[in-house]
PDB file of N, CA and C in Angstrom:
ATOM      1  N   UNK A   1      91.533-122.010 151.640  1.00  0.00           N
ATOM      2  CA  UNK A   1      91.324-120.593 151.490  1.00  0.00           C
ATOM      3  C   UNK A   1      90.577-120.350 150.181  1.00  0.00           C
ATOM      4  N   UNK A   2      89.586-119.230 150.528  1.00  0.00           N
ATOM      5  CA  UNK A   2      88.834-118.799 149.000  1.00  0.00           C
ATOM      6  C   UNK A   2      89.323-117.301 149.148  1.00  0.00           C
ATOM      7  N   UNK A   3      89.376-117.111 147.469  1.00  0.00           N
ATOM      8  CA  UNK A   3      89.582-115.400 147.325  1.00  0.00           C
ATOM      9  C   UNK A   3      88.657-115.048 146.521  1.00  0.00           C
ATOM     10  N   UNK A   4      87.895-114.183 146.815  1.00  0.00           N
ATOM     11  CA  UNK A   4      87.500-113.049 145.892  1.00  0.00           C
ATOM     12  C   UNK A   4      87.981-111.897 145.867  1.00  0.00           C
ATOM     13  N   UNK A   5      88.821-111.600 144.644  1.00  0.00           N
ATOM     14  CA  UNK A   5      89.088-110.166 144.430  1.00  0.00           C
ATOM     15  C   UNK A   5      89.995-110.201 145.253  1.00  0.00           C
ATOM     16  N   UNK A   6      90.993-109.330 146.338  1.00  0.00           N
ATOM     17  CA  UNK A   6      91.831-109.376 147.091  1.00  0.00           C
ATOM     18  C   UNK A   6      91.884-109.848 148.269  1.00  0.00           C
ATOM     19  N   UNK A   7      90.163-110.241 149.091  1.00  0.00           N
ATOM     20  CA  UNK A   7      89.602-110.993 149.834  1.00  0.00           C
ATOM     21  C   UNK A   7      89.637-112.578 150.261  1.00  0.00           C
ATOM     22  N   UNK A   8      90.514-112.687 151.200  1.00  0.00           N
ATOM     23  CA  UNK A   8      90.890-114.310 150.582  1.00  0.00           C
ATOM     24  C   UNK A   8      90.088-114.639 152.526  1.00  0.00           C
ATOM     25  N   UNK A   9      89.367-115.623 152.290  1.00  0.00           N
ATOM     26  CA  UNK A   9      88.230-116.294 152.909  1.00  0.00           C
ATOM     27  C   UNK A   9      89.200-117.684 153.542  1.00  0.00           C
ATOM     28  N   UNK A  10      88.320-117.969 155.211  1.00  0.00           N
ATOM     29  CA  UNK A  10      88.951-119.399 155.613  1.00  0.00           C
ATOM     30  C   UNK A  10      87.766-119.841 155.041  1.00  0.00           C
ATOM     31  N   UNK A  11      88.840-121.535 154.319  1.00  0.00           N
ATOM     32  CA  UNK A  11      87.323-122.300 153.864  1.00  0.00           C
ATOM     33  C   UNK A  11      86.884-122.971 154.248  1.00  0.00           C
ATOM     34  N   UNK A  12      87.132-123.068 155.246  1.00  0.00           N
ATOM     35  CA  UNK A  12      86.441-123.963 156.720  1.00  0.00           C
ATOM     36  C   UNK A  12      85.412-123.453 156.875  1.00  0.00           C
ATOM     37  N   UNK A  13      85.538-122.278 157.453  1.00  0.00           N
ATOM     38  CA  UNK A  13      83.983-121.450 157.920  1.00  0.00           C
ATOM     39  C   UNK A  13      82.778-120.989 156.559  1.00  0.00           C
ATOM     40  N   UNK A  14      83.440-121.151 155.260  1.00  0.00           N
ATOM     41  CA  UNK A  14      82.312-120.832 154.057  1.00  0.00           C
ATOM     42  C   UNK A  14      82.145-122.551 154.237  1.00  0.00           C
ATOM     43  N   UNK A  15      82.961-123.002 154.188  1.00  0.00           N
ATOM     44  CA  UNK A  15      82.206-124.873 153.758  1.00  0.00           C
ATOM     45  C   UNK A  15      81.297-124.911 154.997  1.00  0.00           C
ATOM     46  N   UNK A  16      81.209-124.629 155.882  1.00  0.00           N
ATOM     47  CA  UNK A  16      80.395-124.811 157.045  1.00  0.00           C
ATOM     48  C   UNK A  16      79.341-123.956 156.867  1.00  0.00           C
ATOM     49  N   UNK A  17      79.405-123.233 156.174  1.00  0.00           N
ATOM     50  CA  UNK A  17      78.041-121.995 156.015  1.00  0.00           C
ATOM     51  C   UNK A  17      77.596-122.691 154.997  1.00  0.00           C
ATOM     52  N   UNK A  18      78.134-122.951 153.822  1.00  0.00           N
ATOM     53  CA  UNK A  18      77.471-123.697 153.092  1.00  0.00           C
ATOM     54  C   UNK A  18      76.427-125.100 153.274  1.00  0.00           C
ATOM     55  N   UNK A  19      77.064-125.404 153.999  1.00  0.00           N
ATOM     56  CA  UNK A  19      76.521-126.507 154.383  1.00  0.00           C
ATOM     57  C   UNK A  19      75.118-126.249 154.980  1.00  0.00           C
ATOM     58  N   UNK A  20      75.256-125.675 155.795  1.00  0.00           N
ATOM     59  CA  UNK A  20      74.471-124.918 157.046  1.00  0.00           C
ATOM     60  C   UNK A  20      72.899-124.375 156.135  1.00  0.00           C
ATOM     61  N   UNK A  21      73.614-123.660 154.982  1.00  0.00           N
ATOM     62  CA  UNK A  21      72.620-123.273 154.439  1.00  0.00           C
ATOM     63  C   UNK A  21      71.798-124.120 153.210  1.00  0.00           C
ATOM     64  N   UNK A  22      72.556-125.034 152.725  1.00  0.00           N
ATOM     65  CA  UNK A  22      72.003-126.077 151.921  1.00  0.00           C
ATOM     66  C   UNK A  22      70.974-126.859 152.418  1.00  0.00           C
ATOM     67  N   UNK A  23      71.152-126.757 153.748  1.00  0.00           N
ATOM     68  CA  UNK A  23      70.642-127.819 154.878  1.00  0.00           C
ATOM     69  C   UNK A  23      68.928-127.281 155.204  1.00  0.00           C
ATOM     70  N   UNK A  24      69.398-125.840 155.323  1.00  0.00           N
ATOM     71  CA  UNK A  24      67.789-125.064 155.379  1.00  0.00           C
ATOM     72  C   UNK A  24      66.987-124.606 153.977  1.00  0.00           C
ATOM     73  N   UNK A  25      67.656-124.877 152.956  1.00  0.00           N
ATOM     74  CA  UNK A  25      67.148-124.593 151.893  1.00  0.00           C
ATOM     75  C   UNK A  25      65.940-125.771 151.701  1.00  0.00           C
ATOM     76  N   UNK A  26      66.860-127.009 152.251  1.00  0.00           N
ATOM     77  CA  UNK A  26      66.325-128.614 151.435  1.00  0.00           C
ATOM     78  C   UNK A  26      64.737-128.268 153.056  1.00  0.00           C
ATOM     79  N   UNK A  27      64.882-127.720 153.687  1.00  0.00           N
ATOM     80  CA  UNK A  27      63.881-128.101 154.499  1.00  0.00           C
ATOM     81  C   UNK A  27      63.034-127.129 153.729  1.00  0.00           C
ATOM     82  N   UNK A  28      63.340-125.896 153.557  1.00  0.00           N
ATOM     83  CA  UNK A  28      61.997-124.742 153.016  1.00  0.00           C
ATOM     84  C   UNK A  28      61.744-125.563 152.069  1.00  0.00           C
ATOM     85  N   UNK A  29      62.476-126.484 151.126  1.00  0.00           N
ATOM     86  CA  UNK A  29      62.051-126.817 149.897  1.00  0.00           C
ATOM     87  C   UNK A  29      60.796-128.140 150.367  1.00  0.00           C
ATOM     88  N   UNK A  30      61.170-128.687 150.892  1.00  0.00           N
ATOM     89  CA  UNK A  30      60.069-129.587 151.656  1.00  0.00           C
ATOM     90  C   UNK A  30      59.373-129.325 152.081  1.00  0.00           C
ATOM     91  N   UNK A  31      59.039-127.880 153.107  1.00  0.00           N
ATOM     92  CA  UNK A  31      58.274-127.470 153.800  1.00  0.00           C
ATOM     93  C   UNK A  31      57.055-126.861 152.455  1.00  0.00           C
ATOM     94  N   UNK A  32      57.384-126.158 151.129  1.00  0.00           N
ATOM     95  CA  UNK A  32      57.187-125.303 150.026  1.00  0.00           C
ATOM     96  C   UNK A  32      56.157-126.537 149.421  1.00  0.00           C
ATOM     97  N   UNK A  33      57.420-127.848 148.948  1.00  0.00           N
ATOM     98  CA  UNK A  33      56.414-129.395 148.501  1.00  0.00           C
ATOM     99  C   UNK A  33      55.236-129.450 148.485  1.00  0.00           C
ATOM    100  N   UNK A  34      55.622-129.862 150.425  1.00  0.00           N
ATOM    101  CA  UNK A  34      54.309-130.290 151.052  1.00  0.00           C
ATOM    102  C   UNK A  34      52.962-129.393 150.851  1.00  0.00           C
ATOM    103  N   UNK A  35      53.249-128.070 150.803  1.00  0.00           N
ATOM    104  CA  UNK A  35      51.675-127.110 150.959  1.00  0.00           C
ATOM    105  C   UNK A  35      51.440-127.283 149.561  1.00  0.00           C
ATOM    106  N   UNK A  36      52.638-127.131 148.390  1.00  0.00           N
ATOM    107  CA  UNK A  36      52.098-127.182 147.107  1.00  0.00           C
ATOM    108  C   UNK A  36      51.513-128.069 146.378  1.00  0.00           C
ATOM    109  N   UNK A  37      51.368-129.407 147.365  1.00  0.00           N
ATOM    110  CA  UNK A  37      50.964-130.620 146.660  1.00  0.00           C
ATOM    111  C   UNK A  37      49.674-130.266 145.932  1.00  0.00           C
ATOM    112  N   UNK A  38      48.552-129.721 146.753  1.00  0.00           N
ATOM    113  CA  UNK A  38      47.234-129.665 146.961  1.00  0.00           C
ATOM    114  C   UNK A  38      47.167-128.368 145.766  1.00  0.00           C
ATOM    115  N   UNK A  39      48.052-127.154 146.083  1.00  0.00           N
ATOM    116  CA  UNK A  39      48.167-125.805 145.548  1.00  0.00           C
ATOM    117  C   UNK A  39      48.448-125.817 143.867  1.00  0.00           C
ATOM    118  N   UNK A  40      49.476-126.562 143.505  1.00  0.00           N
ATOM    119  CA  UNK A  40      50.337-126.674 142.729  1.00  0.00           C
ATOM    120  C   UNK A  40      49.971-125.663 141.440  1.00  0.00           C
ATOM    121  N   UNK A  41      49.231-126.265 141.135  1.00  0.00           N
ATOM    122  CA  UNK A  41      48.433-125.506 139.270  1.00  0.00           C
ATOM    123  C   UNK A  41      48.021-123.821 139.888  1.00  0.00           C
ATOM    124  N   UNK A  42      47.339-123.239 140.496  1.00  0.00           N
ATOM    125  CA  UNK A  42      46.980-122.390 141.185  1.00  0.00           C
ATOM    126  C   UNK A  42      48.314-121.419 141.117  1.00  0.00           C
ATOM    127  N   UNK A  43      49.445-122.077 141.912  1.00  0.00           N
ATOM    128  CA  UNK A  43      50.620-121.463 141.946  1.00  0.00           C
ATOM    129  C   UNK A  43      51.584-121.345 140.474  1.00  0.00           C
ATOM    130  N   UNK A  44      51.268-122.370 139.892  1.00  0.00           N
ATOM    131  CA  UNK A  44      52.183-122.460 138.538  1.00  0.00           C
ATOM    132  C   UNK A  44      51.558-121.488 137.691  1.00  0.00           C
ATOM    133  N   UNK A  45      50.486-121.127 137.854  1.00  0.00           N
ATOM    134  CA  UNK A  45      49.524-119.857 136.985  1.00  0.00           C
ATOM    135  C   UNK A  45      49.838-118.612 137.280  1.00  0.00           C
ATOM    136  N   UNK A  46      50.069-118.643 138.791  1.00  0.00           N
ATOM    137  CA  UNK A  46      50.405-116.974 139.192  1.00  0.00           C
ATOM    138  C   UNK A  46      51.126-117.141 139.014  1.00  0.00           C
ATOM    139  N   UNK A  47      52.568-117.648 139.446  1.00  0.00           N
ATOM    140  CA  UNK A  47      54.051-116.638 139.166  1.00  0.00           C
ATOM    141  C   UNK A  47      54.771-117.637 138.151  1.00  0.00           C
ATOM    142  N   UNK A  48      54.018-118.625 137.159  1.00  0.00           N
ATOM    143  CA  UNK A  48      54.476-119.177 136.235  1.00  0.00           C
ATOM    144  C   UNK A  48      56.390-118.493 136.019  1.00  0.00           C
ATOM    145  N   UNK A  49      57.430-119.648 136.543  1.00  0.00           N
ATOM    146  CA  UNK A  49      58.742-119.239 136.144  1.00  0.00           C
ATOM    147  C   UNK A  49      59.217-118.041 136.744  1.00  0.00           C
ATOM    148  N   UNK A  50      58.557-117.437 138.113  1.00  0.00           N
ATOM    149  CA  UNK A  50      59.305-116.298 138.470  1.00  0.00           C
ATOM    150  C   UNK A  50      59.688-116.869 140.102  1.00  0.00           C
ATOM    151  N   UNK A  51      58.686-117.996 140.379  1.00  0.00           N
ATOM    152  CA  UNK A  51      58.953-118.550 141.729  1.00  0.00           C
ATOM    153  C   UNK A  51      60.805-120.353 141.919  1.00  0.00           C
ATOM    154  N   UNK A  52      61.364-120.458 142.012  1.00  0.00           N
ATOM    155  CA  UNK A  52      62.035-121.383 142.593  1.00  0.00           C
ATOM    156  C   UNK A  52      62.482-121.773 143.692  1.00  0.00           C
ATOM    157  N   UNK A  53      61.940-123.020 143.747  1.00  0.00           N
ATOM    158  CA  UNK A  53      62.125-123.490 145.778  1.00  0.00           C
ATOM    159  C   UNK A  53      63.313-123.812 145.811  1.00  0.00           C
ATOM    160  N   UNK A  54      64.196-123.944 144.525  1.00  0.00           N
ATOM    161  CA  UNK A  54      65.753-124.317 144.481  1.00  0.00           C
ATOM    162  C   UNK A  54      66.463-123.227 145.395  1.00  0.00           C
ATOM    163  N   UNK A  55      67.601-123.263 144.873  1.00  0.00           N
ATOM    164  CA  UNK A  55      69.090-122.568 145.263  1.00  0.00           C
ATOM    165  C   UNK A  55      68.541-120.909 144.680  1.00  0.00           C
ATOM    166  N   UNK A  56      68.655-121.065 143.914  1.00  0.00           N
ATOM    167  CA  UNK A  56      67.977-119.342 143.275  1.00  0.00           C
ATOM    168  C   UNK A  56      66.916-119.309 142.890  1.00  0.00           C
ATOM    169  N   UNK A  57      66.177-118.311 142.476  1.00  0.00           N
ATOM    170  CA  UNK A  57      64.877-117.386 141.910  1.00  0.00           C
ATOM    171  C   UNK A  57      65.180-116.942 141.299  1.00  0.00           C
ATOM    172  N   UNK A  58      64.737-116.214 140.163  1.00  0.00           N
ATOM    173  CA  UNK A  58      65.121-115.104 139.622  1.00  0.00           C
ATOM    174  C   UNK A  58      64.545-113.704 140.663  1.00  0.00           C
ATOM    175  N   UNK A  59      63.342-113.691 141.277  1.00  0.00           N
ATOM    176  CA  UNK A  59      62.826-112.427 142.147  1.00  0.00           C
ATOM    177  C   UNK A  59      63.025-112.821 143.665  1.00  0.00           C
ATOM    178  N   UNK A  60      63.050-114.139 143.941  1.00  0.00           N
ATOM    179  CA  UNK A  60      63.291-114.417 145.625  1.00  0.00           C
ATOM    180  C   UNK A  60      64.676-114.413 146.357  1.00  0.00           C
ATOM    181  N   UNK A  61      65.284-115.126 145.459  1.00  0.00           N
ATOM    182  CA  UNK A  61      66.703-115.499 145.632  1.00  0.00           C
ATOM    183  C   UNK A  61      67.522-115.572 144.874  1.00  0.00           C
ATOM    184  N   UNK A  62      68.567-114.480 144.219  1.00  0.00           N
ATOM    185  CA  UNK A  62      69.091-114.816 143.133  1.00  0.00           C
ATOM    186  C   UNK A  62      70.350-115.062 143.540  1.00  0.00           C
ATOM    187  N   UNK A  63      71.388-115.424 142.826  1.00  0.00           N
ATOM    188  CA  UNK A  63      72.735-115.757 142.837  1.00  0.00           C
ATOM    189  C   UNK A  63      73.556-114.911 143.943  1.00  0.00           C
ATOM    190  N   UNK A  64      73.120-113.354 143.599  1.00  0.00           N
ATOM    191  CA  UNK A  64      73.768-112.916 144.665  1.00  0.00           C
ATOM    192  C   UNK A  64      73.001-112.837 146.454  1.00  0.00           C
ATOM    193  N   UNK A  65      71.742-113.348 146.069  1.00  0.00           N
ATOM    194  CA  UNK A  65      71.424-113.544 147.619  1.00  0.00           C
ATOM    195  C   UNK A  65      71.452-114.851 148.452  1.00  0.00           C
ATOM    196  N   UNK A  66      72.417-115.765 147.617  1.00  0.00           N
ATOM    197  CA  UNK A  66      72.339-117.061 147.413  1.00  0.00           C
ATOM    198  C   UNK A  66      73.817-116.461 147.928  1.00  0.00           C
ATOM    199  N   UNK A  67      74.767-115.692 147.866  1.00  0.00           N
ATOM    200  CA  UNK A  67      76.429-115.899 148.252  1.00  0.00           C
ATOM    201  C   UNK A  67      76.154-114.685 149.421  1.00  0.00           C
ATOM    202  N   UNK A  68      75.367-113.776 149.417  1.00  0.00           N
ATOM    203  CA  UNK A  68      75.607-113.408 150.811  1.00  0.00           C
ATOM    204  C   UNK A  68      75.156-113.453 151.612  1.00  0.00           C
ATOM    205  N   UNK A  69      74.029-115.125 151.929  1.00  0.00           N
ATOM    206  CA  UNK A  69      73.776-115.874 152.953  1.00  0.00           C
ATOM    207  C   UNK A  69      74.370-116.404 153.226  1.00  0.00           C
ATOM    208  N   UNK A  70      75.151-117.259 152.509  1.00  0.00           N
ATOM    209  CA  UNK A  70      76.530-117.922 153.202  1.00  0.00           C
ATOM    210  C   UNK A  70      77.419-117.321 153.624  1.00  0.00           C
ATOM    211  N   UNK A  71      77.713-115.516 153.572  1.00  0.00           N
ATOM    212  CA  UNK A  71      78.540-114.929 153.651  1.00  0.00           C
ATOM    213  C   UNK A  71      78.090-114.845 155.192  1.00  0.00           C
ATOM    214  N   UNK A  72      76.961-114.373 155.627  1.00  0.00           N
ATOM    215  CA  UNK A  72      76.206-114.112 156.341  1.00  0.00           C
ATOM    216  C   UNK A  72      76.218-114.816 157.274  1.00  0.00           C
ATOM    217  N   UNK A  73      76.006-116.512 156.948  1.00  0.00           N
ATOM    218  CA  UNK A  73      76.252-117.520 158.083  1.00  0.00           C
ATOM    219  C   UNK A  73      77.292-117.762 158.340  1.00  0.00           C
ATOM    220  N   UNK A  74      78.505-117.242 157.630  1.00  0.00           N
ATOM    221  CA  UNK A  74      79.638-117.532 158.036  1.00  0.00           C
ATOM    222  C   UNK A  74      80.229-116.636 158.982  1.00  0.00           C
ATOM    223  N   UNK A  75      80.188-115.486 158.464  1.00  0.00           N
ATOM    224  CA  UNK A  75      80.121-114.196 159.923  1.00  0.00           C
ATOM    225  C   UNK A  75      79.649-114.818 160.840  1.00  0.00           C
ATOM    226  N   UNK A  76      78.874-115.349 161.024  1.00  0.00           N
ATOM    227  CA  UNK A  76      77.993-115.596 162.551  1.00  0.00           C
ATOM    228  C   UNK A  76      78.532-116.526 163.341  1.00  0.00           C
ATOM    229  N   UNK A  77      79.554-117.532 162.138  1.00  0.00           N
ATOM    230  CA  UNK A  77      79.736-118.528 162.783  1.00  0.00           C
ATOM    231  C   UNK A  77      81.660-118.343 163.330  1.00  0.00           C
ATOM    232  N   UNK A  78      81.828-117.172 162.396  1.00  0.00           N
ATOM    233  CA  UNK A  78      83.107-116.455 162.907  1.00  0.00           C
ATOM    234  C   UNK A  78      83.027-115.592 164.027  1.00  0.00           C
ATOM    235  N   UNK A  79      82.108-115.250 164.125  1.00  0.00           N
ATOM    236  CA  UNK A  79      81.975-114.378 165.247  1.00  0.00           C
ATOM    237  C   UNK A  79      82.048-115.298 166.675  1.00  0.00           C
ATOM    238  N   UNK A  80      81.351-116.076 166.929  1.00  0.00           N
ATOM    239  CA  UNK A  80      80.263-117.167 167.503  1.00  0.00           C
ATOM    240  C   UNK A  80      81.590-117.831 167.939  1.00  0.00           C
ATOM    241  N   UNK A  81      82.384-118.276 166.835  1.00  0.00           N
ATOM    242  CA  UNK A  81      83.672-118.891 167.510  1.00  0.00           C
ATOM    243  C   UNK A  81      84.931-118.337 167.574  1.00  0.00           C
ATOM    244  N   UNK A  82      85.024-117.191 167.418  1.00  0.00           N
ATOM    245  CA  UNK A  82      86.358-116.070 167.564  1.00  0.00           C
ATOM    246  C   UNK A  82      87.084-116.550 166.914  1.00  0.00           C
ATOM    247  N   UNK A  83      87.245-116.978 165.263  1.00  0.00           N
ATOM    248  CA  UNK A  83      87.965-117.024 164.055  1.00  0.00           C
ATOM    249  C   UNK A  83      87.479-116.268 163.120  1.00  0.00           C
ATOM    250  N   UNK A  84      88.835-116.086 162.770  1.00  0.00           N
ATOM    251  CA  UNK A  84      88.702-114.639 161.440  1.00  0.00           C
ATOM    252  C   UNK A  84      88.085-115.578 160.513  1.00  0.00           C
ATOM    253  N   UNK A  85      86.929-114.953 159.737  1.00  0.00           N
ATOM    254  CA  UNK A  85      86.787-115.437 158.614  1.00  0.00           C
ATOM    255  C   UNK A  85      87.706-114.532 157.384  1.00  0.00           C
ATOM    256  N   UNK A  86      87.926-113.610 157.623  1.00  0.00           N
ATOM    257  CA  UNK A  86      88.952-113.244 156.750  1.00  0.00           C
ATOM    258  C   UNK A  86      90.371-113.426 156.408  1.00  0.00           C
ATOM    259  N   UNK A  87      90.809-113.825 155.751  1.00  0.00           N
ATOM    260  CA  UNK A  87      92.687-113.948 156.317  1.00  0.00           C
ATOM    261  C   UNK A  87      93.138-112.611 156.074  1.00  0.00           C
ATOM    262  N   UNK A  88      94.835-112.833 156.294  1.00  0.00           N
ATOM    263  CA  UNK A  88      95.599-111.675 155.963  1.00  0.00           C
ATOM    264  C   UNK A  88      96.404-111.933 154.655  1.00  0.00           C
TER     265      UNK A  88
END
């Protein structure tokens, strides 16, 4: 079980979202690589430090859009299999 705040989470279904989403990150990040091989300097000039193919961005993806994608895939995957992701 995870809690936030009075919110207490199964952690089955966030470890599985997590996962889920680590999994598509590492591909955009490969997919991002590959075009930037050729691109690279071009791109490091325009958004010099505002772009990351990581886990966060500061303008694409930040921390909090980084927890309510997993929040997000986990709904889906609560829904999808008729378990609460919430407890009582």
């Amino acid at each position: 079980m995870y809690t936030y705040g009075d919110v207490k989470y199964d952690a089955d279904i966030i470890d599985r979202a997590f996962r889920e989403y680590e999994t598509y990150i590492n591909q955009v990040q490969e997919k991002i690589s590959t075009f930037t091989k050729s691109t690279k300097d071009i791109i490091t000039n325009q958004v010099h430090g505002h772009v990351n193919v990581g886990k966060y961005g500061l303008i694409l993806n930040n921390c909090q859009d980084y927890v309510s994608n997993i929040l997000y895939i986990a709904r889906r995957i609560s829904e999808k299999e008729r378990i609460p992701l919430i407890l009582p």
